[in-house]
PDB file of N, CA and C in Angstrom:
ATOM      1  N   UNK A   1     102.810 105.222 118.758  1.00  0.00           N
ATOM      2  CA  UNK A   1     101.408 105.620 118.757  1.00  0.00           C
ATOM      3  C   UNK A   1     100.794 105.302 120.121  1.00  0.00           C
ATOM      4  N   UNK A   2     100.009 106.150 119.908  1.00  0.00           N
ATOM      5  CA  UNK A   2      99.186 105.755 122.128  1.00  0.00           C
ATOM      6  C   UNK A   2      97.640 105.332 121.488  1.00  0.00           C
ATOM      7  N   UNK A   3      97.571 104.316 122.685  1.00  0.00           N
ATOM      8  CA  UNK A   3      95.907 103.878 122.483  1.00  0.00           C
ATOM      9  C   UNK A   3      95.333 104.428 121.632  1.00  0.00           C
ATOM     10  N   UNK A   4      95.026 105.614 121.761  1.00  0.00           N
ATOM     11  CA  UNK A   4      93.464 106.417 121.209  1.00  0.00           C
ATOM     12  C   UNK A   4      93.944 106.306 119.955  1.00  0.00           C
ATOM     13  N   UNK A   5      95.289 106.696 119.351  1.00  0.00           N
ATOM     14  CA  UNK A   5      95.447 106.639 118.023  1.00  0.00           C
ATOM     15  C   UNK A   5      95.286 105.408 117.392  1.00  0.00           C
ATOM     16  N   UNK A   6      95.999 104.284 118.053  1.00  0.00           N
ATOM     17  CA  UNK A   6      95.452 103.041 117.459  1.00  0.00           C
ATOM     18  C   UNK A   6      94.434 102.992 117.072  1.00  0.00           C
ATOM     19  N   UNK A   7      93.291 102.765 118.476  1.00  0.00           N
ATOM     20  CA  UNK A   7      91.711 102.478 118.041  1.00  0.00           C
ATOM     21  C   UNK A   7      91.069 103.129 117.005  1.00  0.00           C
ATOM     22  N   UNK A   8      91.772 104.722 117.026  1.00  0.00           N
ATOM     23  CA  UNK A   8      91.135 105.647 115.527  1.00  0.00           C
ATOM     24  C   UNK A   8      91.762 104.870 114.737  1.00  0.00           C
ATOM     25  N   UNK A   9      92.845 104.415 114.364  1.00  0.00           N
ATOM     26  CA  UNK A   9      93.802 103.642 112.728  1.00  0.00           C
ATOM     27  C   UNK A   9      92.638 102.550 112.744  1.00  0.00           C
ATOM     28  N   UNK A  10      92.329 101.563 113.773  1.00  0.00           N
ATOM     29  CA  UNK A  10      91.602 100.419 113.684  1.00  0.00           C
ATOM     30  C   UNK A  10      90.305 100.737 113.259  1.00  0.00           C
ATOM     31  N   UNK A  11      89.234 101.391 113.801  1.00  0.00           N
ATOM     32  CA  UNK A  11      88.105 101.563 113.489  1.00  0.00           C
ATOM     33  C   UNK A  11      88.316 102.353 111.888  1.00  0.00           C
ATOM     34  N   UNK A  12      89.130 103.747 111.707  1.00  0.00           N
ATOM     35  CA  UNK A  12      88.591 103.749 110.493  1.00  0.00           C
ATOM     36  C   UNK A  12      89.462 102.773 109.482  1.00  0.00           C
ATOM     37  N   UNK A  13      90.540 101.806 109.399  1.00  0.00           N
ATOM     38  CA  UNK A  13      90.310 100.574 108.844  1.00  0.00           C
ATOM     39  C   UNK A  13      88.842  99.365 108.150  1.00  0.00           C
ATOM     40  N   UNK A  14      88.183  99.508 109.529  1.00  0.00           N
ATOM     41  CA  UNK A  14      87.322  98.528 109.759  1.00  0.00           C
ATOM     42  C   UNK A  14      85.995  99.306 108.568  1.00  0.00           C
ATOM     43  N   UNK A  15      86.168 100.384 108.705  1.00  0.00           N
ATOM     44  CA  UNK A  15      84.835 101.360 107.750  1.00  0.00           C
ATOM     45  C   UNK A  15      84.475 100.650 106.742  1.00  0.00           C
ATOM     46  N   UNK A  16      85.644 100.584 105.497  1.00  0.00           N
ATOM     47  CA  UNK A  16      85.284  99.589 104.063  1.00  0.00           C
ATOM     48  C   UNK A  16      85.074  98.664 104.679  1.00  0.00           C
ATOM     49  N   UNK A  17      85.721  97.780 105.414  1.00  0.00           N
ATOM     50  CA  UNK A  17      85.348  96.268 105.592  1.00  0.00           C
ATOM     51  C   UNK A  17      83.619  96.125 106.105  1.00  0.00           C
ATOM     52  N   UNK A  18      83.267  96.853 106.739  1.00  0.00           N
ATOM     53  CA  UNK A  18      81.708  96.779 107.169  1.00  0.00           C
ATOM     54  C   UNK A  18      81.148  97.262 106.298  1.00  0.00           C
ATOM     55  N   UNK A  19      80.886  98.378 105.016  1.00  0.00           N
ATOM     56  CA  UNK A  19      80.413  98.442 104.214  1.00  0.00           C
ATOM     57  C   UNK A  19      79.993  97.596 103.417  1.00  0.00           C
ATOM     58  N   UNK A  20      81.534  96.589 103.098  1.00  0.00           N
ATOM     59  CA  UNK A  20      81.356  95.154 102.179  1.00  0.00           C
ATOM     60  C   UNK A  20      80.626  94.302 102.728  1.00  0.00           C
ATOM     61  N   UNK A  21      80.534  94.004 104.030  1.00  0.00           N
ATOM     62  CA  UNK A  21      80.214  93.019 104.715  1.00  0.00           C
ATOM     63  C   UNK A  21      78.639  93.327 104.816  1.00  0.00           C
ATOM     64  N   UNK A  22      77.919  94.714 104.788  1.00  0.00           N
ATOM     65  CA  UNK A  22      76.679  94.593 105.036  1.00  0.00           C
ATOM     66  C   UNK A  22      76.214  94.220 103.733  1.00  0.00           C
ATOM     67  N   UNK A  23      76.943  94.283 102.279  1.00  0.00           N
ATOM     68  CA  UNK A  23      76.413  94.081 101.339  1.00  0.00           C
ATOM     69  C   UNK A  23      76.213  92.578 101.239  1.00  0.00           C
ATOM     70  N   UNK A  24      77.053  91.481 101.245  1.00  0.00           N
ATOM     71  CA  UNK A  24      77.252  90.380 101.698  1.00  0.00           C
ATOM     72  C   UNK A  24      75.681  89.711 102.036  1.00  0.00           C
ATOM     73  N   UNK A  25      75.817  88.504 101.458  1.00  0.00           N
ATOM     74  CA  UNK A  25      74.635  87.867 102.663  1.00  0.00           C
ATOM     75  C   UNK A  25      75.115  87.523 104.026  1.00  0.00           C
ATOM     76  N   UNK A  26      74.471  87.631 105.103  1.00  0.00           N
ATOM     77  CA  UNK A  26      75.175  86.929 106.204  1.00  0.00           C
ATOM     78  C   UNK A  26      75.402  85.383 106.432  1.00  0.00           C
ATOM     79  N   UNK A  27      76.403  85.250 106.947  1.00  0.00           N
ATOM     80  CA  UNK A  27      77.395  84.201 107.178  1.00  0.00           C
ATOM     81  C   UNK A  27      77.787  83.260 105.733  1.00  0.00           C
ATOM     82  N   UNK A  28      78.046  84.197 105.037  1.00  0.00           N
ATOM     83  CA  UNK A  28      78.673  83.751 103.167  1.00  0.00           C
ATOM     84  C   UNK A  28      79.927  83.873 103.581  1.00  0.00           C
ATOM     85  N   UNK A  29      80.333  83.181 102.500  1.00  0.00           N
ATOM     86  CA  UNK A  29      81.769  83.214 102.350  1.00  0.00           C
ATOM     87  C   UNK A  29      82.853  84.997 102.351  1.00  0.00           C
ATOM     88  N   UNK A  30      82.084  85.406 101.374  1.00  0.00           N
ATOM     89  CA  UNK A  30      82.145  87.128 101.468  1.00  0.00           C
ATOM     90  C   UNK A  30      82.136  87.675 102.827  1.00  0.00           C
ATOM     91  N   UNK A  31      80.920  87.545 103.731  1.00  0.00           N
ATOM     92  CA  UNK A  31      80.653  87.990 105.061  1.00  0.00           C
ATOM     93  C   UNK A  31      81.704  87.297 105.970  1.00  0.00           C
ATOM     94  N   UNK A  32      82.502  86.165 105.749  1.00  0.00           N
ATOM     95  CA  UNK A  32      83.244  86.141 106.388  1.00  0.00           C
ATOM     96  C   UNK A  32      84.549  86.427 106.385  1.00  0.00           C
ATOM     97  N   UNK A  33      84.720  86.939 105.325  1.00  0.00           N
ATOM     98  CA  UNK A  33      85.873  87.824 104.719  1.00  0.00           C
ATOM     99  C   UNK A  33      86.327  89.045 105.023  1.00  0.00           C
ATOM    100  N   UNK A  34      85.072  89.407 105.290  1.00  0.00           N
ATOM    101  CA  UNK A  34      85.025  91.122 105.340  1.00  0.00           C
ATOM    102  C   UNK A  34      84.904  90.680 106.773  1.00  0.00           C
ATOM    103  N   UNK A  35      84.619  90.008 107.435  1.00  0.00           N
ATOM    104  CA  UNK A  35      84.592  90.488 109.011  1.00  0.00           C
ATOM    105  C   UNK A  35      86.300  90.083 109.728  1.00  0.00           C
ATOM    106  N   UNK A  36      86.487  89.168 109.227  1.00  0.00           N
ATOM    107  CA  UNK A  36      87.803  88.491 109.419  1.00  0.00           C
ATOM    108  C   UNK A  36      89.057  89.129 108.716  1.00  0.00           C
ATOM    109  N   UNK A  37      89.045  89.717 107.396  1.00  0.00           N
ATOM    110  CA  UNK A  37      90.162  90.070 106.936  1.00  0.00           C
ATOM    111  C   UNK A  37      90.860  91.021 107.091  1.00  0.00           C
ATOM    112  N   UNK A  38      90.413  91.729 108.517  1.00  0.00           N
ATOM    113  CA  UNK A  38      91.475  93.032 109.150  1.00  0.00           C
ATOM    114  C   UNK A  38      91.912  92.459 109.781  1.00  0.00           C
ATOM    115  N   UNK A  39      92.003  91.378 110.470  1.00  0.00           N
ATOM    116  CA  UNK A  39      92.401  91.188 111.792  1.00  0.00           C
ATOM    117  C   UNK A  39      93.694  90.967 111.910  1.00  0.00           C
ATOM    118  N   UNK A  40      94.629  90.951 110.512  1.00  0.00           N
ATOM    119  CA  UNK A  40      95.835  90.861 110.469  1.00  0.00           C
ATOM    120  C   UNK A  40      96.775  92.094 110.537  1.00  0.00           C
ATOM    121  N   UNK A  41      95.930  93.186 110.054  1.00  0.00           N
ATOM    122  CA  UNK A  41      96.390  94.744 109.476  1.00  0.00           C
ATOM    123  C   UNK A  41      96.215  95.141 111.227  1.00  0.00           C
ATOM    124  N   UNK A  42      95.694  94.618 112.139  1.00  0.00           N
ATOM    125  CA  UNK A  42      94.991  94.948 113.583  1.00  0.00           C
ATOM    126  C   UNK A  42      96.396  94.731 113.955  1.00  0.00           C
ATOM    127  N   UNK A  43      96.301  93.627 114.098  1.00  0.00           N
ATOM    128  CA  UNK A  43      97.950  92.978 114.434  1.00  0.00           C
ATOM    129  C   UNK A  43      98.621  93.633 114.237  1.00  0.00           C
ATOM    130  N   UNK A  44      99.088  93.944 112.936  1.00  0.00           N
ATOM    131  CA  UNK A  44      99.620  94.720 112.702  1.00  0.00           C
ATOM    132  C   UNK A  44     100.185  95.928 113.167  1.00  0.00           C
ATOM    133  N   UNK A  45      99.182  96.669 113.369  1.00  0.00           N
ATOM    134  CA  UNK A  45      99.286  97.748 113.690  1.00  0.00           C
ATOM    135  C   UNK A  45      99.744  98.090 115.296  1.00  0.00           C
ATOM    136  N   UNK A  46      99.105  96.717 115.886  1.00  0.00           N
ATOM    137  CA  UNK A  46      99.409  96.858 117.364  1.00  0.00           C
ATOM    138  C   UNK A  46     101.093  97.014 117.461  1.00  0.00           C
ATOM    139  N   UNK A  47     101.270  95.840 116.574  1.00  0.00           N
ATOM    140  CA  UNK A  47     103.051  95.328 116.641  1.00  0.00           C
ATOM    141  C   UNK A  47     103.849  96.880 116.208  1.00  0.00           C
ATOM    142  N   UNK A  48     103.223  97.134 115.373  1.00  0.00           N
ATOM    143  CA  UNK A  48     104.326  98.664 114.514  1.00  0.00           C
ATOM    144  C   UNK A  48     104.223  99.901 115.391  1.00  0.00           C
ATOM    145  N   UNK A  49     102.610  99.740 116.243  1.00  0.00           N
ATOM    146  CA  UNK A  49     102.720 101.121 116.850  1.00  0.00           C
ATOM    147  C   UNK A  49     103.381 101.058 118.381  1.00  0.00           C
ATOM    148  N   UNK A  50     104.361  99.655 118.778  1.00  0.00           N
ATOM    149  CA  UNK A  50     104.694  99.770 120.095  1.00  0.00           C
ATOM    150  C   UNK A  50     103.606  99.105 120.973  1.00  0.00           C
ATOM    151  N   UNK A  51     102.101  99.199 120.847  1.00  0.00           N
ATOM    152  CA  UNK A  51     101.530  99.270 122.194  1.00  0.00           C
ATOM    153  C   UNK A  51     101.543  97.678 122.623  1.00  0.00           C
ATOM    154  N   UNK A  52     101.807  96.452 121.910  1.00  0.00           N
ATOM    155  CA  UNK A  52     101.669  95.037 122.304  1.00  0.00           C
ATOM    156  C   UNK A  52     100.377  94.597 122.423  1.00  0.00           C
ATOM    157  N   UNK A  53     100.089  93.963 123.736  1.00  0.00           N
ATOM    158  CA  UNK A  53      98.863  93.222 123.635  1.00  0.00           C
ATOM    159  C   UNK A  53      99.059  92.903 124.994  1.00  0.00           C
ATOM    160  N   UNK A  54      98.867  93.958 125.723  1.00  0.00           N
ATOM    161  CA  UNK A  54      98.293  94.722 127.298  1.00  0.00           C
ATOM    162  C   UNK A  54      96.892  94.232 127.160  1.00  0.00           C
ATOM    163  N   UNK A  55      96.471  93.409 128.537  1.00  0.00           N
ATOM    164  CA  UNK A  55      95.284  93.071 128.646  1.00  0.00           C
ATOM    165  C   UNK A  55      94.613  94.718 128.412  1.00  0.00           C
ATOM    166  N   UNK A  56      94.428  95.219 128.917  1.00  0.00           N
ATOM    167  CA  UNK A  56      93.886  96.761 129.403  1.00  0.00           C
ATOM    168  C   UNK A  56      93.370  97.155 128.028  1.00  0.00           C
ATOM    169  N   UNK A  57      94.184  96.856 126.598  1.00  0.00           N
ATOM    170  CA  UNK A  57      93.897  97.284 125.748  1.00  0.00           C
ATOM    171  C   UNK A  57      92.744  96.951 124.469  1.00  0.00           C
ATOM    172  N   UNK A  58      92.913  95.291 124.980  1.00  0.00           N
ATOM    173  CA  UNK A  58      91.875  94.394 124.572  1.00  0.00           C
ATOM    174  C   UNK A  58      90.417  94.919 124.060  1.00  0.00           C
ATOM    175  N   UNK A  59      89.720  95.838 125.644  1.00  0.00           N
ATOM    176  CA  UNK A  59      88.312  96.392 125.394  1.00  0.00           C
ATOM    177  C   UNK A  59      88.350  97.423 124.268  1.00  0.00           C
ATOM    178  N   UNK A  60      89.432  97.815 124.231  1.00  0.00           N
ATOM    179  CA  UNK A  60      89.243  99.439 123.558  1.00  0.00           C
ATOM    180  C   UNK A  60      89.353  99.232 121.862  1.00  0.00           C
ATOM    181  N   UNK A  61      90.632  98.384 121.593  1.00  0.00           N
ATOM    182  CA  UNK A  61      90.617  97.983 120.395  1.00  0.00           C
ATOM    183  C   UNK A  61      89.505  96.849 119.784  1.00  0.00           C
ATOM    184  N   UNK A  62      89.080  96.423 120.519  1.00  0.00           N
ATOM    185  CA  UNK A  62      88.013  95.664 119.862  1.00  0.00           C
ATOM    186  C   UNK A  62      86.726  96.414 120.026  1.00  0.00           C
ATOM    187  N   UNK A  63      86.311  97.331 120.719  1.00  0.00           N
ATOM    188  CA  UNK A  63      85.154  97.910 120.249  1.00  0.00           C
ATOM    189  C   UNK A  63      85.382  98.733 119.544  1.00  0.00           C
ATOM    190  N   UNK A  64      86.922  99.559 118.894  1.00  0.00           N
ATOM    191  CA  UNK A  64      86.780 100.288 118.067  1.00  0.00           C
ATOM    192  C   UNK A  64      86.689  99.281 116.742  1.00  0.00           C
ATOM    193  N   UNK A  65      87.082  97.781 116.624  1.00  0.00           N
ATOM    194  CA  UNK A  65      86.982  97.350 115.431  1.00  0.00           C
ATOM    195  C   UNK A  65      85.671  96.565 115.482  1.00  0.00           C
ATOM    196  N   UNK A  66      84.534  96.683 115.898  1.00  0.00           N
ATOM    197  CA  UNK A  66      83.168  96.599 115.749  1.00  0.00           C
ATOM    198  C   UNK A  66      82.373  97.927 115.844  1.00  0.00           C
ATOM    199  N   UNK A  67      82.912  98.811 116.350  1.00  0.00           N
ATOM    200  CA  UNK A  67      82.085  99.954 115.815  1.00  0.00           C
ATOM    201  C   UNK A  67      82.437 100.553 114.647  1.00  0.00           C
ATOM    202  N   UNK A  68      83.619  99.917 114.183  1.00  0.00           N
ATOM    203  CA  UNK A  68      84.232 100.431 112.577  1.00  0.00           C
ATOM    204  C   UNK A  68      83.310  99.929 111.331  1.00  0.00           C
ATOM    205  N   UNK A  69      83.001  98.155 111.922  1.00  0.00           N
ATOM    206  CA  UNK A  69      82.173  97.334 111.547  1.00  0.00           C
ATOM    207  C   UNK A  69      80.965  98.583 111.212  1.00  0.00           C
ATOM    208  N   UNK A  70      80.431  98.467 112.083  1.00  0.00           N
ATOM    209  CA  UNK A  70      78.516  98.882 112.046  1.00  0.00           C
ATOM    210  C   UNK A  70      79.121  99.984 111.342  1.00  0.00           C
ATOM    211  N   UNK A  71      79.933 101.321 111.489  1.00  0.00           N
ATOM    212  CA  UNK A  71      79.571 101.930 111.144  1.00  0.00           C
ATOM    213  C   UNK A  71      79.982 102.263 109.425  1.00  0.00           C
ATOM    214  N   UNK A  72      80.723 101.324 109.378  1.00  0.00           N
ATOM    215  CA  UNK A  72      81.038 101.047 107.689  1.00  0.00           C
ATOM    216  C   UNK A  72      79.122 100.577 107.103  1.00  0.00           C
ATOM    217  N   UNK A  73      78.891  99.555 107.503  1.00  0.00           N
ATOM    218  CA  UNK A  73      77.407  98.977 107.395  1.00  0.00           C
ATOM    219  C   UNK A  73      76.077 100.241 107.750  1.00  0.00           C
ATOM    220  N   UNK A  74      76.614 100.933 108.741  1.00  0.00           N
ATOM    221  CA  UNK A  74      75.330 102.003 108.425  1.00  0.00           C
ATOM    222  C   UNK A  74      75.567 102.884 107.482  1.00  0.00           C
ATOM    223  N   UNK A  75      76.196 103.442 107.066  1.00  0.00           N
ATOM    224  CA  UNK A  75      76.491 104.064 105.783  1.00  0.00           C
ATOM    225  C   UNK A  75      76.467 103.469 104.625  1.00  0.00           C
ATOM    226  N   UNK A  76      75.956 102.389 104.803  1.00  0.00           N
ATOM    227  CA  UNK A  76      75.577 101.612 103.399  1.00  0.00           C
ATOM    228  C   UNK A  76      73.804 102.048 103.426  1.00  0.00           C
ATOM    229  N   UNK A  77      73.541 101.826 104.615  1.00  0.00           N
ATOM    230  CA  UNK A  77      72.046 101.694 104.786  1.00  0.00           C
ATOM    231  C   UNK A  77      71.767 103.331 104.556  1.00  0.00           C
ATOM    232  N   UNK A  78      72.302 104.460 104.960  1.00  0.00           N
ATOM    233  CA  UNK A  78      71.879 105.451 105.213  1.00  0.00           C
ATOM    234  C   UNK A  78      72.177 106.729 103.317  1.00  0.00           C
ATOM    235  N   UNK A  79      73.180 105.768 102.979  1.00  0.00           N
ATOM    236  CA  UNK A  79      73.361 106.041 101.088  1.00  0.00           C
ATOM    237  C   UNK A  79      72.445 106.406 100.905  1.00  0.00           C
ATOM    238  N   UNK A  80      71.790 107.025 100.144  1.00  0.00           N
ATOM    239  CA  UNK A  80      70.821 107.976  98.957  1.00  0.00           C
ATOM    240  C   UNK A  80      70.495 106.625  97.786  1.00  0.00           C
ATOM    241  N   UNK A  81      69.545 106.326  97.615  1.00  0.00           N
ATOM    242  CA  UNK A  81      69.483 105.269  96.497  1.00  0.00           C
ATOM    243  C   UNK A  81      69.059 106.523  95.158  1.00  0.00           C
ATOM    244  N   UNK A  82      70.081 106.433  94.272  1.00  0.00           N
ATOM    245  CA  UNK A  82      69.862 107.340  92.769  1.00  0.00           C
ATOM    246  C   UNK A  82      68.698 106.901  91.931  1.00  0.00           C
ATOM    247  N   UNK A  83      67.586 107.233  91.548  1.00  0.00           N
ATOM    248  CA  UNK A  83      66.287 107.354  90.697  1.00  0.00           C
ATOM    249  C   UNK A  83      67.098 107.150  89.325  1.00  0.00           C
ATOM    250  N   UNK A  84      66.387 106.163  88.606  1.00  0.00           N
ATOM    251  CA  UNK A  84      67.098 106.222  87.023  1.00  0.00           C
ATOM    252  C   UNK A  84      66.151 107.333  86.434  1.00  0.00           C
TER     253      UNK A  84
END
C-alpha cells in the first residue's frame, strides 16, 4: 500500500471511533478509549502495508487519524435529531 492509501484505511478507521468519543464525556474513561483504541489497528496497518515508520510519514498519518477523529464527531453533531 502507498501513503495516501494508508492515511485513507487510517482516517476512515478513526470515523466510528470519533463518533463514540464525541458521545463520551470528555476525558472519561470511554473518551479515552475511543481516542486511544486505534492506535494499535494504526500500527497495524503501517506494519502489513510495508510503509514502516519513515519520519516523512509521521505528519500525514497522524492528521489523517485526527481528522478521522473530528470527522467521526461532526457527524454526530450534524445527525437529524428524530421528533417522537
Amino acid at each position: 500500500m502507498t501513503l495516501p492509501e494508508v492515511a485513507l484505511a487510517v482516517f476512515l478507521l478513526n470515523i466510528p471511533f470519533g463518533y463514540f468519543r464525541a458521545k463520551s464525556e470528555k476525558f472519561s474513561r470511554n473518551w479515552f478509549i475511543f481516542v486511544h483504541a486505534p492506535i494499535p489497528f494504526v500500527i497495524a496497518i503501517r506494519l502489513l502495508s510495508g510503509l514502516g515508520f519513515a519520519l516523512y510519514t509521521f505528519p500525514i498519518i497522524v492528521s489523517a487519524y485526527f481528522i478521522g477523529q473530528f470527522t467521526g464527531g461532526l457527524i454526530l453533531k450534524l445527525k437529524p435529531i428524530k421528533s417522537k
